[in-house]
PDB file of N, CA and C in Angstrom:
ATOM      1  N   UNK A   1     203.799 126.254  86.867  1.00  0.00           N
ATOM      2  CA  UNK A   1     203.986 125.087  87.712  1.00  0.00           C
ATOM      3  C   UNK A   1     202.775 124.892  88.611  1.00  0.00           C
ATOM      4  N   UNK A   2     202.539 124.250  88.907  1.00  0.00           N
ATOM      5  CA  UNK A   2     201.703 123.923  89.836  1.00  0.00           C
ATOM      6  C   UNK A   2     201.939 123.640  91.229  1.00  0.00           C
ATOM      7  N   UNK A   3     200.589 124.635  91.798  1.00  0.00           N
ATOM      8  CA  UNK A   3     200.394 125.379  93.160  1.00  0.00           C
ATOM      9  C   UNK A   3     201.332 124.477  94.456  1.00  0.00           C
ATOM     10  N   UNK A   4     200.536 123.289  94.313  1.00  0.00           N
ATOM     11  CA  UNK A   4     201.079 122.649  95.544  1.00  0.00           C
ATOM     12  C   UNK A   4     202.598 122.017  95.634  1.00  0.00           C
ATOM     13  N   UNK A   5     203.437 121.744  94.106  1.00  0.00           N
ATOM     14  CA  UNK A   5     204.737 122.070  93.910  1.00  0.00           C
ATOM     15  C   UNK A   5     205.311 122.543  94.502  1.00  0.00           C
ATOM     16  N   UNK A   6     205.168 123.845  94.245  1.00  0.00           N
ATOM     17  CA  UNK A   6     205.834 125.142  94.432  1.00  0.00           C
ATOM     18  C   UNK A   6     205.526 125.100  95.878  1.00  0.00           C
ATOM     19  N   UNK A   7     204.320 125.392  96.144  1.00  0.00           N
ATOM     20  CA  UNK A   7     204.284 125.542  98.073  1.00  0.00           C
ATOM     21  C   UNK A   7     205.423 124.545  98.746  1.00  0.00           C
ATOM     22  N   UNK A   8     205.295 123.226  98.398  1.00  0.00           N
ATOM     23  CA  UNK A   8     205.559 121.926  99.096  1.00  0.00           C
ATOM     24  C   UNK A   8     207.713 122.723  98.813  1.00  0.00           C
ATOM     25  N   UNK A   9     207.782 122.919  97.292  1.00  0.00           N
ATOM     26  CA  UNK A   9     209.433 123.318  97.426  1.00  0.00           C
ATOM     27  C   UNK A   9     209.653 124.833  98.510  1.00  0.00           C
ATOM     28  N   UNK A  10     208.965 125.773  98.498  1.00  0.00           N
ATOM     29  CA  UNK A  10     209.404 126.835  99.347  1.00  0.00           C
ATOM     30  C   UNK A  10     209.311 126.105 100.896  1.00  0.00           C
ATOM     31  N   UNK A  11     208.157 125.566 101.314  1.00  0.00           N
ATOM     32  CA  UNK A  11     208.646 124.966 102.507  1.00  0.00           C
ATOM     33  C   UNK A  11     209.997 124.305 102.762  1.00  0.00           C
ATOM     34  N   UNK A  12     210.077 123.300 102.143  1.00  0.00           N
ATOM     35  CA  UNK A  12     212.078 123.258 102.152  1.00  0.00           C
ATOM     36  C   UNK A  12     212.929 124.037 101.800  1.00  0.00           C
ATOM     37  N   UNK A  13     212.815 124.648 101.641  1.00  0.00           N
ATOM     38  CA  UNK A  13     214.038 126.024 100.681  1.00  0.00           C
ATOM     39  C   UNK A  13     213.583 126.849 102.088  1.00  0.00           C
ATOM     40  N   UNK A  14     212.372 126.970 102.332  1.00  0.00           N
ATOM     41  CA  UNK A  14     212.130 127.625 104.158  1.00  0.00           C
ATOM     42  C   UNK A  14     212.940 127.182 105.342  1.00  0.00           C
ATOM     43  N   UNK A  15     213.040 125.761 105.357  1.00  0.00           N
ATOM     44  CA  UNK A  15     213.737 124.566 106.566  1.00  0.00           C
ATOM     45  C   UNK A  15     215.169 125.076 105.793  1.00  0.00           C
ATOM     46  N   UNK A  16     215.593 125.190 104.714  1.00  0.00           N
ATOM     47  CA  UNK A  16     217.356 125.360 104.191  1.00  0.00           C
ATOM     48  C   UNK A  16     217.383 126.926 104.748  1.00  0.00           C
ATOM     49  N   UNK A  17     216.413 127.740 105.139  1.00  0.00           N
ATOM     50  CA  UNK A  17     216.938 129.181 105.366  1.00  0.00           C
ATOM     51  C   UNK A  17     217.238 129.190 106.795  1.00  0.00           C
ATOM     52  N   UNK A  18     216.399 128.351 107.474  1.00  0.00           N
ATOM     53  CA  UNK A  18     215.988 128.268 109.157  1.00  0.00           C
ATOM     54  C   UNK A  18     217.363 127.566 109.280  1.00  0.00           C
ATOM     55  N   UNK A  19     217.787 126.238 108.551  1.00  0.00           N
ATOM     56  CA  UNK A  19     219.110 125.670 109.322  1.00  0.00           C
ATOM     57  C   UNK A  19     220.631 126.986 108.717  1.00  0.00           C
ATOM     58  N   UNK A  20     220.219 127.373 107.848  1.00  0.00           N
ATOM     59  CA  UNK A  20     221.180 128.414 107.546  1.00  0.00           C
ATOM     60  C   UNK A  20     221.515 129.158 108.414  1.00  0.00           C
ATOM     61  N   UNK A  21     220.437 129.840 109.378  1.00  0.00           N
ATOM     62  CA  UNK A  21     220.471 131.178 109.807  1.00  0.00           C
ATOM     63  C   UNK A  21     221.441 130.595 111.571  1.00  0.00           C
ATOM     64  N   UNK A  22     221.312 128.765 111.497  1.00  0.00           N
ATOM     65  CA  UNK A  22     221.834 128.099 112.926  1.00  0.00           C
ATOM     66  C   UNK A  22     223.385 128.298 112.818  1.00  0.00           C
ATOM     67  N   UNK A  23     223.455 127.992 111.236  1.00  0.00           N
ATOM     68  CA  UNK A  23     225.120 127.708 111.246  1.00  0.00           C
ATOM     69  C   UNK A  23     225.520 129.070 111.203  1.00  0.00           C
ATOM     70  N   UNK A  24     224.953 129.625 110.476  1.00  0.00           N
ATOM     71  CA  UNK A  24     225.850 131.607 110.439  1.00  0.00           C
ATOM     72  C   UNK A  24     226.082 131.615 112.015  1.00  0.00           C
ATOM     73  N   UNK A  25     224.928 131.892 112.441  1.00  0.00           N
ATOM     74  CA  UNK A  25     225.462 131.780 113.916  1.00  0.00           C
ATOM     75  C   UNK A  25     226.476 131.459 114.797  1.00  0.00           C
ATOM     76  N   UNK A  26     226.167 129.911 114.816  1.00  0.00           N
ATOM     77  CA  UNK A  26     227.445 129.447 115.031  1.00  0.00           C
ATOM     78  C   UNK A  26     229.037 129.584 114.154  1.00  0.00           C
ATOM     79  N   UNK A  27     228.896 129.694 113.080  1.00  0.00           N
ATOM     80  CA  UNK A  27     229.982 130.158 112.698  1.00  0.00           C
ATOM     81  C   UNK A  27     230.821 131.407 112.947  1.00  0.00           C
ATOM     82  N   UNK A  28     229.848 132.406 113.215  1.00  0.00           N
ATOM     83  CA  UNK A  28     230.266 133.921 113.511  1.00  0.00           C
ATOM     84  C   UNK A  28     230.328 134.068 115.146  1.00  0.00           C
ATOM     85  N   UNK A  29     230.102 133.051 115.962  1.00  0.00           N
ATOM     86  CA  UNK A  29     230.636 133.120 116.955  1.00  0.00           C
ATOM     87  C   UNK A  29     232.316 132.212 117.391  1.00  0.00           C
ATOM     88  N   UNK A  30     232.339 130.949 116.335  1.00  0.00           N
ATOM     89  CA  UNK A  30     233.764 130.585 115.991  1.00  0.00           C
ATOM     90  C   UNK A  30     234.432 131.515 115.467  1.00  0.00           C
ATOM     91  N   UNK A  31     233.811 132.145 114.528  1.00  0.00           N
ATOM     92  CA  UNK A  31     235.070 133.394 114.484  1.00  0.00           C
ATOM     93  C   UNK A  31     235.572 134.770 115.304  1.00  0.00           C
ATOM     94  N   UNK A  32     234.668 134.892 116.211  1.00  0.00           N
ATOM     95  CA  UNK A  32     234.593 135.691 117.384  1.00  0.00           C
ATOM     96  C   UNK A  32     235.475 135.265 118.344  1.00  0.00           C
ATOM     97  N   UNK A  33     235.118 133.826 118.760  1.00  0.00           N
ATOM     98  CA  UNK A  33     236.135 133.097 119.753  1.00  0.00           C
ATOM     99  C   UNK A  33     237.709 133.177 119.155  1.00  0.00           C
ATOM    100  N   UNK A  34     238.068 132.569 118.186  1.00  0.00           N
ATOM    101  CA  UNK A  34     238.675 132.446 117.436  1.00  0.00           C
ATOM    102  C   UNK A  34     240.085 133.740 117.757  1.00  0.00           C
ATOM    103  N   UNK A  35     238.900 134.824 116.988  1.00  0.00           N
ATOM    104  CA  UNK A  35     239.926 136.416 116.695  1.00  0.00           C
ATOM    105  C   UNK A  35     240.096 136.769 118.857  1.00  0.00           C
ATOM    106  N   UNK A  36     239.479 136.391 119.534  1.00  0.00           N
ATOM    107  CA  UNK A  36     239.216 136.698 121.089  1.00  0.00           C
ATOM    108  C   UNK A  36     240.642 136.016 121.353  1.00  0.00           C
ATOM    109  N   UNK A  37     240.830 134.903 121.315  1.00  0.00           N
ATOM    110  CA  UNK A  37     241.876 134.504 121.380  1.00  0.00           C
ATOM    111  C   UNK A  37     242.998 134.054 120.986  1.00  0.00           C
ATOM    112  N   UNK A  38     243.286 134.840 119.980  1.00  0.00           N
ATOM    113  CA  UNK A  38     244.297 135.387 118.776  1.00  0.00           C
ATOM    114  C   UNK A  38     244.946 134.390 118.273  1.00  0.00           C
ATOM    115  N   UNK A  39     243.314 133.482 117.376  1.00  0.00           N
ATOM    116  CA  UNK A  39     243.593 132.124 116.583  1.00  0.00           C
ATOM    117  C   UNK A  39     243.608 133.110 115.368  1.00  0.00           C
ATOM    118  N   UNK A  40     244.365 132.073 114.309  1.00  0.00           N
ATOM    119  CA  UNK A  40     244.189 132.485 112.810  1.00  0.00           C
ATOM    120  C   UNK A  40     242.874 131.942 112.405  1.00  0.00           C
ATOM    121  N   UNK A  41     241.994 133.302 111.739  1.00  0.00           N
ATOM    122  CA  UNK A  41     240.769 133.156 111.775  1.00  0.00           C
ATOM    123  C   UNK A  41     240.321 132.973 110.485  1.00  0.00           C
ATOM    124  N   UNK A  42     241.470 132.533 109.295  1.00  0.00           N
ATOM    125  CA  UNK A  42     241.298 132.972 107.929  1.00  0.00           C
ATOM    126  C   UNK A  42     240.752 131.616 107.552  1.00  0.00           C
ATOM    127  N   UNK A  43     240.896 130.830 107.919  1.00  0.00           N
ATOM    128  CA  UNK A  43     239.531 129.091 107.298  1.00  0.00           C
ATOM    129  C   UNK A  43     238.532 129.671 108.125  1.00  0.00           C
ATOM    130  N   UNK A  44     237.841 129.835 109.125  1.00  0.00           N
ATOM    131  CA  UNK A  44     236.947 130.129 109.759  1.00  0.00           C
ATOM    132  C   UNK A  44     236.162 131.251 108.911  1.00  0.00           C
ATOM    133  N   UNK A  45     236.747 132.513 108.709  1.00  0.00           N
ATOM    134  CA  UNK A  45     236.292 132.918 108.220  1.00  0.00           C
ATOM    135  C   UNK A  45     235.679 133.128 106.268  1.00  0.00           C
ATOM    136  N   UNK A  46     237.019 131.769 105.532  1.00  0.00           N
ATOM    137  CA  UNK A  46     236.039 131.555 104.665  1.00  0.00           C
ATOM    138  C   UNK A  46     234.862 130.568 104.731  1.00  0.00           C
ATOM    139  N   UNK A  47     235.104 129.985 105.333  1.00  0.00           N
ATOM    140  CA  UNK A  47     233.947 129.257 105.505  1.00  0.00           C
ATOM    141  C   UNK A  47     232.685 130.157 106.075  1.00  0.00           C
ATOM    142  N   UNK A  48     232.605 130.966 107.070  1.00  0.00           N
ATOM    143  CA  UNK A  48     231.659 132.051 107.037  1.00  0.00           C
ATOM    144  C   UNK A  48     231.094 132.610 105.689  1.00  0.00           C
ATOM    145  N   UNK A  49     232.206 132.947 104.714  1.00  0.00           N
ATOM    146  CA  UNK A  49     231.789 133.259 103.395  1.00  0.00           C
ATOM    147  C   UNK A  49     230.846 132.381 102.796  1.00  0.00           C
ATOM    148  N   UNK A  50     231.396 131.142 102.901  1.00  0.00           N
ATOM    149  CA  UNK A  50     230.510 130.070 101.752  1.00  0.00           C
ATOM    150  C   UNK A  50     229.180 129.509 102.404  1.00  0.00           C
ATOM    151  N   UNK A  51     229.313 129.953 104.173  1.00  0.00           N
ATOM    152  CA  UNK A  51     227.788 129.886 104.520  1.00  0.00           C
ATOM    153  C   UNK A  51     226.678 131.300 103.732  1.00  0.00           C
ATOM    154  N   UNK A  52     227.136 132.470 104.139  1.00  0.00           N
ATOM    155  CA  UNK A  52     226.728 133.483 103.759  1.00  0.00           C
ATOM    156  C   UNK A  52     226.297 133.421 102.245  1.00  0.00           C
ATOM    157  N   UNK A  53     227.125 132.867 101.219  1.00  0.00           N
ATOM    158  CA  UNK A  53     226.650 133.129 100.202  1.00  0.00           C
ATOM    159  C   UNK A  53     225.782 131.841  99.535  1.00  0.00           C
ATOM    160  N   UNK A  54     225.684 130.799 100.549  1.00  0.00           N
ATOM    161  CA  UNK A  54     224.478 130.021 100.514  1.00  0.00           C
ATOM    162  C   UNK A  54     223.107 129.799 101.319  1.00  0.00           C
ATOM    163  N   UNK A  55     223.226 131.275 101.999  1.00  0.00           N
ATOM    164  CA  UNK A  55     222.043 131.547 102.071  1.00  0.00           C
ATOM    165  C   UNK A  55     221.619 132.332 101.786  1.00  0.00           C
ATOM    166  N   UNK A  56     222.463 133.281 101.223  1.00  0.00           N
ATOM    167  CA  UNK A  56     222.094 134.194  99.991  1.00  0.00           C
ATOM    168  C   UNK A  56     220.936 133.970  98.741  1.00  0.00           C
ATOM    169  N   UNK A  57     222.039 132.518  98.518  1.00  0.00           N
ATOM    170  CA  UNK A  57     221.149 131.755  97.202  1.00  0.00           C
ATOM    171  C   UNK A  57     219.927 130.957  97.858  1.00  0.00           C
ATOM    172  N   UNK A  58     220.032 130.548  99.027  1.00  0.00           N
ATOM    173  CA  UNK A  58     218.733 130.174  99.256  1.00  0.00           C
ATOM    174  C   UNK A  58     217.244 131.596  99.543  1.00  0.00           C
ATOM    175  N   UNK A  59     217.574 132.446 100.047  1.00  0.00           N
ATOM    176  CA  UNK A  59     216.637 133.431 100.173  1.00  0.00           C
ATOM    177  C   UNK A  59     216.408 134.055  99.031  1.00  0.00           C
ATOM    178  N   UNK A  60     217.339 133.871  98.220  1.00  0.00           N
ATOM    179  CA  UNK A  60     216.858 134.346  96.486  1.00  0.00           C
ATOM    180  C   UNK A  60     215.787 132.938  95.944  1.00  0.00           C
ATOM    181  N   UNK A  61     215.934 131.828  95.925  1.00  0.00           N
ATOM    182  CA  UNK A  61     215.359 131.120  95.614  1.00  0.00           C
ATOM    183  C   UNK A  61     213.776 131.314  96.190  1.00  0.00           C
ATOM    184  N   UNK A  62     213.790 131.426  97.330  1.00  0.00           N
ATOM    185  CA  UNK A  62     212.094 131.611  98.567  1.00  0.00           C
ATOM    186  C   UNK A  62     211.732 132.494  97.518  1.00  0.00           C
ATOM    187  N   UNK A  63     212.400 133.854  97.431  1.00  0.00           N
ATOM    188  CA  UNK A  63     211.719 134.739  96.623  1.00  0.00           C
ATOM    189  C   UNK A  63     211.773 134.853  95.291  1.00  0.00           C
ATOM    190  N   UNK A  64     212.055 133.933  94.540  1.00  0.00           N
ATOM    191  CA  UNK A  64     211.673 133.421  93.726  1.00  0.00           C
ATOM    192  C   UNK A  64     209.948 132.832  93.266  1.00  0.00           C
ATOM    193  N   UNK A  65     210.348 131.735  94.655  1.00  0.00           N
ATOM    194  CA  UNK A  65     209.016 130.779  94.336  1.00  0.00           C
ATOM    195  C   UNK A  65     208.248 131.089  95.202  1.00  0.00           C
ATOM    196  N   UNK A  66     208.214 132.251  96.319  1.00  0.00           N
ATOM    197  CA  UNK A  66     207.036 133.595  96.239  1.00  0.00           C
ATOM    198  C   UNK A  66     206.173 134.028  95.240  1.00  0.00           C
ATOM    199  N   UNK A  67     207.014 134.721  94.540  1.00  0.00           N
ATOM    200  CA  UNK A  67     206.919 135.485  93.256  1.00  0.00           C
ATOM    201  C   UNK A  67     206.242 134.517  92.579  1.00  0.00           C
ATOM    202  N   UNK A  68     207.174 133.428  92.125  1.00  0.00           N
ATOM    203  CA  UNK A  68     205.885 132.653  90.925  1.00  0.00           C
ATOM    204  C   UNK A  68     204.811 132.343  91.946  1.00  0.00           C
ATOM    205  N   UNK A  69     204.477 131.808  92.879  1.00  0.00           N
ATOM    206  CA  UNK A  69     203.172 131.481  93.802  1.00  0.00           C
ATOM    207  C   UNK A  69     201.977 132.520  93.661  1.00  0.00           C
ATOM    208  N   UNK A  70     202.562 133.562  94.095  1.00  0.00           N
ATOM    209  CA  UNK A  70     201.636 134.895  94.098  1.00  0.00           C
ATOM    210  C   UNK A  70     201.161 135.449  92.653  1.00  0.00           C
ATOM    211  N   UNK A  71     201.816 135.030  91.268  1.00  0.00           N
ATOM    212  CA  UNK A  71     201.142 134.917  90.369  1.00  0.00           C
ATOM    213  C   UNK A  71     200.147 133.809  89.858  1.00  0.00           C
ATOM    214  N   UNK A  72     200.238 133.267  90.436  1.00  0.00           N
ATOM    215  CA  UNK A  72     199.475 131.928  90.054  1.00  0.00           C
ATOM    216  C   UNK A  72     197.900 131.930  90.810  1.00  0.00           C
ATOM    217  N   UNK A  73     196.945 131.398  90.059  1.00  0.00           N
ATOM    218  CA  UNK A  73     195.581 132.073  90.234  1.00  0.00           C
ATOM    219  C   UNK A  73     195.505 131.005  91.522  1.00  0.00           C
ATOM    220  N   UNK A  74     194.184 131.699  92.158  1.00  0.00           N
ATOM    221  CA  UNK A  74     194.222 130.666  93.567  1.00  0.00           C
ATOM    222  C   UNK A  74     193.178 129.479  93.137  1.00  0.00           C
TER     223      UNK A  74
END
């Protein structure tokens, strides 16, 4: 693929890890509040799940198109 592609997609797949890392946050403090004041925390906490495992897939993706970048001649 070509260089500036790939750079130009990890920069967004970068901005999808950065807003990721806002909502975990905030989510894992809704579920903190939540269990603090002995709400049922079981939507809260899947939804924690389906943040977690989409930024899972996004930090697999970065290192992905790392990986192909850093093979690619300069």
């Amino acid at each position: 693929m070509d260089r500036r592609f790939l750079e130009e997609n990890l920069a967004l797949v970068e901005g999808h890890v950065a807003e990721g890392e806002v909502h975990l946050l905030h989510q894992r403090q809704l579920v903190s509040d939540l269990r603090r004041g002995g709400h049922d925390t079981t939507q809260a906490l899947g939804l924690l799940a389906a943040f977690e495992a989409a930024q899972a897939a996004h930090c697999a993706h970065c290192d992905r198109l790392r990986l192909e970048l850093s093979s690619l001649k300069p």
